[in-house]
PDB file of N, CA and C in Angstrom:
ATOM      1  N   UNK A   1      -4.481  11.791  11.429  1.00  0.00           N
ATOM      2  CA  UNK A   1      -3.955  10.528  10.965  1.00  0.00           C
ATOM      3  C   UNK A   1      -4.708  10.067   9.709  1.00  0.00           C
ATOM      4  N   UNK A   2      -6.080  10.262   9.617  1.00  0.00           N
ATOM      5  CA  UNK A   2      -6.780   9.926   8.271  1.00  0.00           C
ATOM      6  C   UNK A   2      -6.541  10.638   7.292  1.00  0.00           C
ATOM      7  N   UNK A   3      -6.315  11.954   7.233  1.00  0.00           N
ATOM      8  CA  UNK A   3      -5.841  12.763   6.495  1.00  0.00           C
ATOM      9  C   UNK A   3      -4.726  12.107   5.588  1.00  0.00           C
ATOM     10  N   UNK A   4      -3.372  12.182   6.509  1.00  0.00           N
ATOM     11  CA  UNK A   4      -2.061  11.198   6.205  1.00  0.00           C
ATOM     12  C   UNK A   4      -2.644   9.968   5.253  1.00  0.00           C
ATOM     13  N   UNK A   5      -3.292   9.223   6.142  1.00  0.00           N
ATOM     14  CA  UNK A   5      -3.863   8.314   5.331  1.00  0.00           C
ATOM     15  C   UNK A   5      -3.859   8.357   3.999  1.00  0.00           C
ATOM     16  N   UNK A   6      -4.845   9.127   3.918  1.00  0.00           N
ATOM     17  CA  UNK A   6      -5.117   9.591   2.621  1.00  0.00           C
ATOM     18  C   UNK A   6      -4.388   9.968   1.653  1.00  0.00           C
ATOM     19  N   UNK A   7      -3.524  11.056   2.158  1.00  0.00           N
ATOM     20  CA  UNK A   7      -2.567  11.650   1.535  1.00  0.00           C
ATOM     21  C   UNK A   7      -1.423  10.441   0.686  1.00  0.00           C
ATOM     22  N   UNK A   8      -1.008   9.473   1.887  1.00  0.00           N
ATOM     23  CA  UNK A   8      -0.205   8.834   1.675  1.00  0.00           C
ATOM     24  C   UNK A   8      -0.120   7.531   0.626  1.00  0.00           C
ATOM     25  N   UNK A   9      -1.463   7.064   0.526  1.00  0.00           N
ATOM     26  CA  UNK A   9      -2.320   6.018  -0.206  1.00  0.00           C
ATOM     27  C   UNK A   9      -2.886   6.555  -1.682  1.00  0.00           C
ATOM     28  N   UNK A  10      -2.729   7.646  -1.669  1.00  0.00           N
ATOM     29  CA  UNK A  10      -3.658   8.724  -2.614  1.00  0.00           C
ATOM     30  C   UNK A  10      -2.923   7.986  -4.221  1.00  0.00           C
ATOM     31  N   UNK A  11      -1.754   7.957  -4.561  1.00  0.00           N
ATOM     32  CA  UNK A  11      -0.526   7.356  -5.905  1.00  0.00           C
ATOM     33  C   UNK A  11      -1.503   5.939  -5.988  1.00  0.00           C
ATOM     34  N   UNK A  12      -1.076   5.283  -4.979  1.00  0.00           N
ATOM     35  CA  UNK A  12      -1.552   3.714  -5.255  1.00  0.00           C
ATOM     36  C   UNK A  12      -2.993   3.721  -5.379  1.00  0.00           C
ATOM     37  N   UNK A  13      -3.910   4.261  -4.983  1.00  0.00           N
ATOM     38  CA  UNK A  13      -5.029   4.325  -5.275  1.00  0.00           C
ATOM     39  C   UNK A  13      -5.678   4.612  -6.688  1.00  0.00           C
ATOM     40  N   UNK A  14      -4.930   6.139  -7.260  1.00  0.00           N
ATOM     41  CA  UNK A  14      -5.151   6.577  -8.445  1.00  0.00           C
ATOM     42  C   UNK A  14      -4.791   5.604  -9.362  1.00  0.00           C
ATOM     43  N   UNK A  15      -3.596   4.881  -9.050  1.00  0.00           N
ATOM     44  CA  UNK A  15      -3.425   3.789 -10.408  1.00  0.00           C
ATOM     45  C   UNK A  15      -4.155   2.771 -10.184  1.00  0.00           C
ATOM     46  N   UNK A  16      -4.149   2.331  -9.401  1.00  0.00           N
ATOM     47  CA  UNK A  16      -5.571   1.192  -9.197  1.00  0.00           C
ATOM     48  C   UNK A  16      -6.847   1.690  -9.424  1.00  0.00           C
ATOM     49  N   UNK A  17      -7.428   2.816  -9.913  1.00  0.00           N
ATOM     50  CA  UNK A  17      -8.253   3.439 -10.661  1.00  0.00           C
ATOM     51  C   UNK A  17      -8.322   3.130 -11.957  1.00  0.00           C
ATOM     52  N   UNK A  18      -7.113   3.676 -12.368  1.00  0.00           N
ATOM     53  CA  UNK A  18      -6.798   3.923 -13.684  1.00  0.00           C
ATOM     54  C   UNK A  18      -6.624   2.452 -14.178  1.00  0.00           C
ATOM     55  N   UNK A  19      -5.721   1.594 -13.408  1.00  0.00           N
ATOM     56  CA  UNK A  19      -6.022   0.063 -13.962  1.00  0.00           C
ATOM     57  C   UNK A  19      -7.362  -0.462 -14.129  1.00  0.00           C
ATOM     58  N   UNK A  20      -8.070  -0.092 -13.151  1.00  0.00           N
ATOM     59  CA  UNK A  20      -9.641  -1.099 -13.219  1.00  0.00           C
ATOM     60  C   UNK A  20     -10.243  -0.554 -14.417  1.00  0.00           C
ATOM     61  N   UNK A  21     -10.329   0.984 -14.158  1.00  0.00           N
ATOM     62  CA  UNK A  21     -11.056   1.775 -15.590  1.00  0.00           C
ATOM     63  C   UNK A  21     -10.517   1.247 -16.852  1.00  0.00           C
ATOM     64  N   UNK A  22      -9.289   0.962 -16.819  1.00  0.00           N
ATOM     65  CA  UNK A  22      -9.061   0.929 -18.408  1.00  0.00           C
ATOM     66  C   UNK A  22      -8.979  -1.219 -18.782  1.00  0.00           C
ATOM     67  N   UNK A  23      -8.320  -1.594 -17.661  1.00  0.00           N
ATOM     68  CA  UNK A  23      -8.503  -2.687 -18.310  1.00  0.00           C
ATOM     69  C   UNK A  23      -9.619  -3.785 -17.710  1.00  0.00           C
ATOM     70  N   UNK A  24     -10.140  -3.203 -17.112  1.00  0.00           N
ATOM     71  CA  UNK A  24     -11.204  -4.214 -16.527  1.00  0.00           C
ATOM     72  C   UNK A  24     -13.074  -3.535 -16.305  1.00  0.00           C
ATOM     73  N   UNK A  25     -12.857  -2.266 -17.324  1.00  0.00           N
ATOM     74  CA  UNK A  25     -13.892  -1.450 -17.713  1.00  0.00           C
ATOM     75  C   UNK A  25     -15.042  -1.477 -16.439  1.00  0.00           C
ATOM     76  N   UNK A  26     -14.466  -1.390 -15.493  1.00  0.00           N
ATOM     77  CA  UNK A  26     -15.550  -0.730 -14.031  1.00  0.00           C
ATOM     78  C   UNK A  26     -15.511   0.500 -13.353  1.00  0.00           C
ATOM     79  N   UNK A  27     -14.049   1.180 -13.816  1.00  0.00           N
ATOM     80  CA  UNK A  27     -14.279   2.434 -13.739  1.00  0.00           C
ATOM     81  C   UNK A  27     -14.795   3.010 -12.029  1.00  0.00           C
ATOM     82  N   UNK A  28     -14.109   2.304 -11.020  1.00  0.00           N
ATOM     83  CA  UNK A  28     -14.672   2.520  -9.666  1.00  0.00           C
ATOM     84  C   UNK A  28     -14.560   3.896  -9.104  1.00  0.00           C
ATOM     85  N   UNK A  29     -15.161   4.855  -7.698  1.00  0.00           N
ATOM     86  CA  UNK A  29     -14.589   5.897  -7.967  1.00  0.00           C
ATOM     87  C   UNK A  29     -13.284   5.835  -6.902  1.00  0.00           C
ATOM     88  N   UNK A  30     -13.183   7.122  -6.396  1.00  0.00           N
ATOM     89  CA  UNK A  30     -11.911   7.088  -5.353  1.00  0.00           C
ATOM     90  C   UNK A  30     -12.230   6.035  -4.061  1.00  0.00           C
ATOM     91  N   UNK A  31     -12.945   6.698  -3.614  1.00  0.00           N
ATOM     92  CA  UNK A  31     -13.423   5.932  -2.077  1.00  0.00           C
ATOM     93  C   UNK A  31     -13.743   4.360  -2.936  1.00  0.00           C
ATOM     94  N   UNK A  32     -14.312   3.910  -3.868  1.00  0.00           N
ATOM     95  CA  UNK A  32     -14.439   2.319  -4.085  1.00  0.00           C
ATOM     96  C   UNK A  32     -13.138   1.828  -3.978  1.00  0.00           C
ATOM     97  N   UNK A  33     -12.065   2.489  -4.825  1.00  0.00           N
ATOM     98  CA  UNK A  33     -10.613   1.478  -5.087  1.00  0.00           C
ATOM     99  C   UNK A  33      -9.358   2.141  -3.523  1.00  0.00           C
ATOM    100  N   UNK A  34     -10.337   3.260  -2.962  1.00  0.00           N
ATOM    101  CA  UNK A  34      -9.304   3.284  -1.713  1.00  0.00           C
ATOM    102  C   UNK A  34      -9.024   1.879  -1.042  1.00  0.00           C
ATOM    103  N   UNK A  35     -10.044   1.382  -0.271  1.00  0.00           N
ATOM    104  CA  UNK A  35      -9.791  -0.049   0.275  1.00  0.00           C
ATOM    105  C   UNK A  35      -8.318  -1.038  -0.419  1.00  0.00           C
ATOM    106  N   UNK A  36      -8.913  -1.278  -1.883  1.00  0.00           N
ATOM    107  CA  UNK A  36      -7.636  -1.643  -2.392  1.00  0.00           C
ATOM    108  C   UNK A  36      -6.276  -1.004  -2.796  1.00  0.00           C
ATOM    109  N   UNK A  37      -5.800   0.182  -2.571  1.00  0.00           N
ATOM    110  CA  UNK A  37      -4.787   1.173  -2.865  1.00  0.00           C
ATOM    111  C   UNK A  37      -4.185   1.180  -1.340  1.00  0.00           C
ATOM    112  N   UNK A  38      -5.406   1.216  -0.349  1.00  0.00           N
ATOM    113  CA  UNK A  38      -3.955   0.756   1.172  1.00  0.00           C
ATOM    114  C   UNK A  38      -3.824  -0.421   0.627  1.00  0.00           C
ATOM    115  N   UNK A  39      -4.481  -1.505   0.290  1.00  0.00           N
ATOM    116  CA  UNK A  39      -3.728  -2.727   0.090  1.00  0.00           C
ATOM    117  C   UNK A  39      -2.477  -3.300  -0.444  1.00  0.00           C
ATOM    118  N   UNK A  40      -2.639  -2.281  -1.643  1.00  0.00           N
ATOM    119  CA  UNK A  40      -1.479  -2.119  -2.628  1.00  0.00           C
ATOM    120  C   UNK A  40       0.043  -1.743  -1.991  1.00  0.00           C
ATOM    121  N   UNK A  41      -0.348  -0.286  -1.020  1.00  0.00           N
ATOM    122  CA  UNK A  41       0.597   0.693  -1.006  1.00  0.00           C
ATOM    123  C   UNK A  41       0.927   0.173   0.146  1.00  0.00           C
ATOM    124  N   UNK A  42       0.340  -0.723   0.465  1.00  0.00           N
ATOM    125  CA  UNK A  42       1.180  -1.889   1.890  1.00  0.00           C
ATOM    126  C   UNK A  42       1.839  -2.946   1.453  1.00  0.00           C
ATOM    127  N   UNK A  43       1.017  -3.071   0.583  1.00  0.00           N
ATOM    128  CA  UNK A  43       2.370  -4.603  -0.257  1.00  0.00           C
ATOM    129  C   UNK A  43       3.364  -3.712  -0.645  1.00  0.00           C
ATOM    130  N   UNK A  44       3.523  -2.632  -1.839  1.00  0.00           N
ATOM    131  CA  UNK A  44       4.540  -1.853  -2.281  1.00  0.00           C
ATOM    132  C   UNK A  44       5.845  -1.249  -1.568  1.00  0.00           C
ATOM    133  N   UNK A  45       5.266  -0.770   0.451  1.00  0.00           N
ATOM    134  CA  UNK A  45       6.073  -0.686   1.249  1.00  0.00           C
ATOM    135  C   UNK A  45       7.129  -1.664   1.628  1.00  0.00           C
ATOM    136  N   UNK A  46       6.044  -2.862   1.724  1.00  0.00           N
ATOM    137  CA  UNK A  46       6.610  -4.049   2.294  1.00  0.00           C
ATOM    138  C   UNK A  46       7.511  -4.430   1.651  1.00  0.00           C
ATOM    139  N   UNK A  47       7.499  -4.715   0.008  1.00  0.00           N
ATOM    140  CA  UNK A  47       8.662  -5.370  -0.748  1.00  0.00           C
ATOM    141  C   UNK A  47      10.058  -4.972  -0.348  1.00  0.00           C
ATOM    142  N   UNK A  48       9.887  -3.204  -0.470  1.00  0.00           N
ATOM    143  CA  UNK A  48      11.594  -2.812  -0.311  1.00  0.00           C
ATOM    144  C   UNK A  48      11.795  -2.877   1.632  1.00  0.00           C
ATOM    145  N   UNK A  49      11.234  -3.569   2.403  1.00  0.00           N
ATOM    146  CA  UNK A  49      12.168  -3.879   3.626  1.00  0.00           C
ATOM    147  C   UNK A  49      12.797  -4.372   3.277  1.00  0.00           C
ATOM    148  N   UNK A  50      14.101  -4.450   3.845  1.00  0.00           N
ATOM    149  CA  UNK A  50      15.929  -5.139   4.419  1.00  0.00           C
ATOM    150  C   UNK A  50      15.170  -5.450   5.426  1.00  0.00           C
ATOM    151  N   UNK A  51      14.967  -6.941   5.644  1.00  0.00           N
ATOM    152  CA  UNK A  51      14.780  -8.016   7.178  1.00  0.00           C
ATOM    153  C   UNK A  51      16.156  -8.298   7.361  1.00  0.00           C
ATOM    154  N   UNK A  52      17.480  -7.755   7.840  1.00  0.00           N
ATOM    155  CA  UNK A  52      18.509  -8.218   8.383  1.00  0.00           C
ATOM    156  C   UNK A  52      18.805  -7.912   9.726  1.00  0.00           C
ATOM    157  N   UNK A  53      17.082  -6.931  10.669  1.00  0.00           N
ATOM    158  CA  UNK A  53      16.721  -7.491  12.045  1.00  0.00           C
ATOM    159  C   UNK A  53      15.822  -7.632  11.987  1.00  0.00           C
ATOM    160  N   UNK A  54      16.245  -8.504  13.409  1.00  0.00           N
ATOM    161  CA  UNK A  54      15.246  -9.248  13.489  1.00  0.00           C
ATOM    162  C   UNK A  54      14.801  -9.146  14.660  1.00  0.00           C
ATOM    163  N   UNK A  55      13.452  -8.794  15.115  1.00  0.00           N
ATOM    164  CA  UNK A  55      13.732  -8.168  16.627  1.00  0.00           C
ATOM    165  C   UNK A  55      12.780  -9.185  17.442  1.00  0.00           C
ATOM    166  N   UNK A  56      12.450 -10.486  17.299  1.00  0.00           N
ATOM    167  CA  UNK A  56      12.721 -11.529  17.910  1.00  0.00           C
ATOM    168  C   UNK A  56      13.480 -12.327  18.317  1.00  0.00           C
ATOM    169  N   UNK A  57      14.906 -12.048  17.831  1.00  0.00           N
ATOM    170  CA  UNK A  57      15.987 -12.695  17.544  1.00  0.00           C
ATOM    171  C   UNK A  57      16.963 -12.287  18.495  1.00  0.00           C
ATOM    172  N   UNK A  58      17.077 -12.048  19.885  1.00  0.00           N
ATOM    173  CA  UNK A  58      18.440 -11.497  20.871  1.00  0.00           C
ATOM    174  C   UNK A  58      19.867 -11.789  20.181  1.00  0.00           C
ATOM    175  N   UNK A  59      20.738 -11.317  19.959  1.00  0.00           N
ATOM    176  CA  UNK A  59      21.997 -11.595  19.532  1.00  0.00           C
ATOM    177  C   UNK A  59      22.829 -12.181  20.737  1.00  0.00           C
ATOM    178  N   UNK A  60      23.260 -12.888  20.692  1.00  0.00           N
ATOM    179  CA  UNK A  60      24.280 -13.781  21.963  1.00  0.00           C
ATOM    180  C   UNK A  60      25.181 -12.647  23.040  1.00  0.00           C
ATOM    181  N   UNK A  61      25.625 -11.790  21.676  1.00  0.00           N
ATOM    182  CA  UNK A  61      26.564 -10.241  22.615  1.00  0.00           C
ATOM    183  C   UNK A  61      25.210  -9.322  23.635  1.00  0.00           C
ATOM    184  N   UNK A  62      24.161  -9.857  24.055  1.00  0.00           N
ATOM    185  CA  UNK A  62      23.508  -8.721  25.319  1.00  0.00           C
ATOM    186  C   UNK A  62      23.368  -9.618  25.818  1.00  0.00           C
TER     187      UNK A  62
END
């Protein structure tokens, strides 16, 4: 599962690298801007959900 992790976070991470290095000249390495790259690549997931269920929500038909 950490592996995945990794694997999966690895895009959002590298550009959140590449952003800090170039415009905010700190230049962090991988493992520093990982923390923030799941952060990222969880907001980035999140945007494209469709919430049209809702699975608190019972529909009247059950």
């Amino acid at each position: 599962m950490l592996i995945v992790a990794l694997i999966v976070t690895f895009p959002a991470t590298w550009l959140l690298m590449l952003f800090l290095g170039n415009v905010m000249d700190t230049g962090p390495s991988y493992w520093g801007a990982l923390p923030g790259g799941i952060l990222l690549g969880a907001l980035i997931g999140a945007s494209g959900h469709n919430d049209q269920w809702n699975v608190f929500v019972r529909p009247d038909s059950l």
